[in-house]
Protein backbone atom coordinates (compact mmCIF):
# COMPACT_ATOMS: atom_id res chain seq x y z
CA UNK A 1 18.27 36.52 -27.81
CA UNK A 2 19.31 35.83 -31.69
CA UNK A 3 17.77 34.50 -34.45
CA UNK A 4 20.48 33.65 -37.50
CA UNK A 5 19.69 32.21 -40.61
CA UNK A 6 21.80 31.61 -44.05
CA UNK A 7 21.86 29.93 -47.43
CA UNK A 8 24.94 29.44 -49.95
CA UNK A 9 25.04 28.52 -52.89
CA UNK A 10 28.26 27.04 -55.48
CA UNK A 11 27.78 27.42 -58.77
CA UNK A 12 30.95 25.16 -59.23
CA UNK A 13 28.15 21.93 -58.33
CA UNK A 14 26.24 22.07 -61.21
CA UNK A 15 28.86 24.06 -63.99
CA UNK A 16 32.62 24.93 -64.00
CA UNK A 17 32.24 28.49 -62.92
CA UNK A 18 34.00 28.62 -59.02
CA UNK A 19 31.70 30.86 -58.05
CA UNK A 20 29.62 30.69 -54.55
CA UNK A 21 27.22 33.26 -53.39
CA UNK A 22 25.96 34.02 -49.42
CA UNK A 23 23.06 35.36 -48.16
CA UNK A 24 22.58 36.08 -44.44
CA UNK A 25 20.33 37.71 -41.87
CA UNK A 26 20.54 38.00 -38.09
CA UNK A 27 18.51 39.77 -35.34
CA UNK A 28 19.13 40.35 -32.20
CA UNK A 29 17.79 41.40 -29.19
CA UNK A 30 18.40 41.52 -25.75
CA UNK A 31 16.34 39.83 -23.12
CA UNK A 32 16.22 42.92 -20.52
CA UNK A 33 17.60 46.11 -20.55
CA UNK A 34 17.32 49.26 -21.85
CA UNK A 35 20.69 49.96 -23.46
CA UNK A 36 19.93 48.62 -27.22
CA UNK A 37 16.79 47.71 -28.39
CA UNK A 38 17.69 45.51 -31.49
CA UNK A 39 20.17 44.71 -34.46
CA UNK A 40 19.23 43.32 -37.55
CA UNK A 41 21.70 42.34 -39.89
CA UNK A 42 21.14 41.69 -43.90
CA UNK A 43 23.91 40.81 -46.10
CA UNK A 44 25.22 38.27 -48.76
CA UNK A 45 28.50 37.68 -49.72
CA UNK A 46 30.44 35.82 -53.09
CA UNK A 47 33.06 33.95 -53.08
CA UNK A 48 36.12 32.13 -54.97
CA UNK A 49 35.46 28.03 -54.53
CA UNK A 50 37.94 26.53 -57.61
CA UNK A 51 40.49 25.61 -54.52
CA UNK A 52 39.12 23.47 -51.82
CA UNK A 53 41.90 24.84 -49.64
CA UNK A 54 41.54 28.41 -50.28
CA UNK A 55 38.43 30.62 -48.68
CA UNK A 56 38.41 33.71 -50.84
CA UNK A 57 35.53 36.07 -50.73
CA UNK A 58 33.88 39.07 -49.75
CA UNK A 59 30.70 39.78 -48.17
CA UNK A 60 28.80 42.92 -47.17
CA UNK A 61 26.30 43.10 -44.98
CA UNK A 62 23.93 45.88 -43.70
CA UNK A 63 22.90 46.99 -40.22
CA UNK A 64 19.55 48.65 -38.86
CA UNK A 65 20.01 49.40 -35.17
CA UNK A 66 17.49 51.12 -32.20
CA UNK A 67 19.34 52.76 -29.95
CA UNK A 68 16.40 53.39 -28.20
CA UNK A 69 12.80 52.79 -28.09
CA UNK A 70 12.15 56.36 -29.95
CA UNK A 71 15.31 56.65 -32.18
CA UNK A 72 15.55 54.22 -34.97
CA UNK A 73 18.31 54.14 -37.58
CA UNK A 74 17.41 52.83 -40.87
CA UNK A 75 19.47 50.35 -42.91
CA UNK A 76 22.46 53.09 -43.05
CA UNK A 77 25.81 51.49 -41.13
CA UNK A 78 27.52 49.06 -44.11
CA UNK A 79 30.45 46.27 -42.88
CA UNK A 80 32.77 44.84 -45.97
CA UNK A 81 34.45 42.01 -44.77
CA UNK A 82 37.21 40.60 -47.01
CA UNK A 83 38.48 36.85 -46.15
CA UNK A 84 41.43 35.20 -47.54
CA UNK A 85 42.07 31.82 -45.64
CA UNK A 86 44.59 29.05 -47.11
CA UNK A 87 44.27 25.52 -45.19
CA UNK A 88 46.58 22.60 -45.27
């Protein structure tokens, strides 16, 4: 099971700075099992808009996993994603 949600915003809407920002979250669970109790992700992300071709940006995001029922690892594995995209 997995809940998602996120929200954007462009500053380049309301002023001439191409700036967008990204925040995200995501949990995860599964439905039976035993293996892996959850995954939460928490992360946000900016990126370049000025170029409605071009997706330039980088996000981070933060992960807080339970291995199992009695071992639970706090918000300490980081991803870094870094997206360049060009589309014609």
């Amino acid at each position: 099971m997995s809940l998602a949600a996120a929200a954007d915003f462009d500053f380049l809407a309301i002023s001439q700075v191409p700036v967008g920002l990204q925040l995200a979250f995501s949990w995860t669970a599964p439905i039976g099992g035993e293996i892996l109790q959850h995954v939460t992700d928490l992360g946000g992300g900016i990126f370049y808009t000025g170029s409605p071709h071009l997706a330039l940006g980088l996000q981070f995001v933060s992960r807080r996993f339970a291995v199992q029922p009695t071992v639970d690892v706090n918000w300490s594995s980081f991803l870094s994603t870094i997206g360049l995209r060009y589309y014609w």
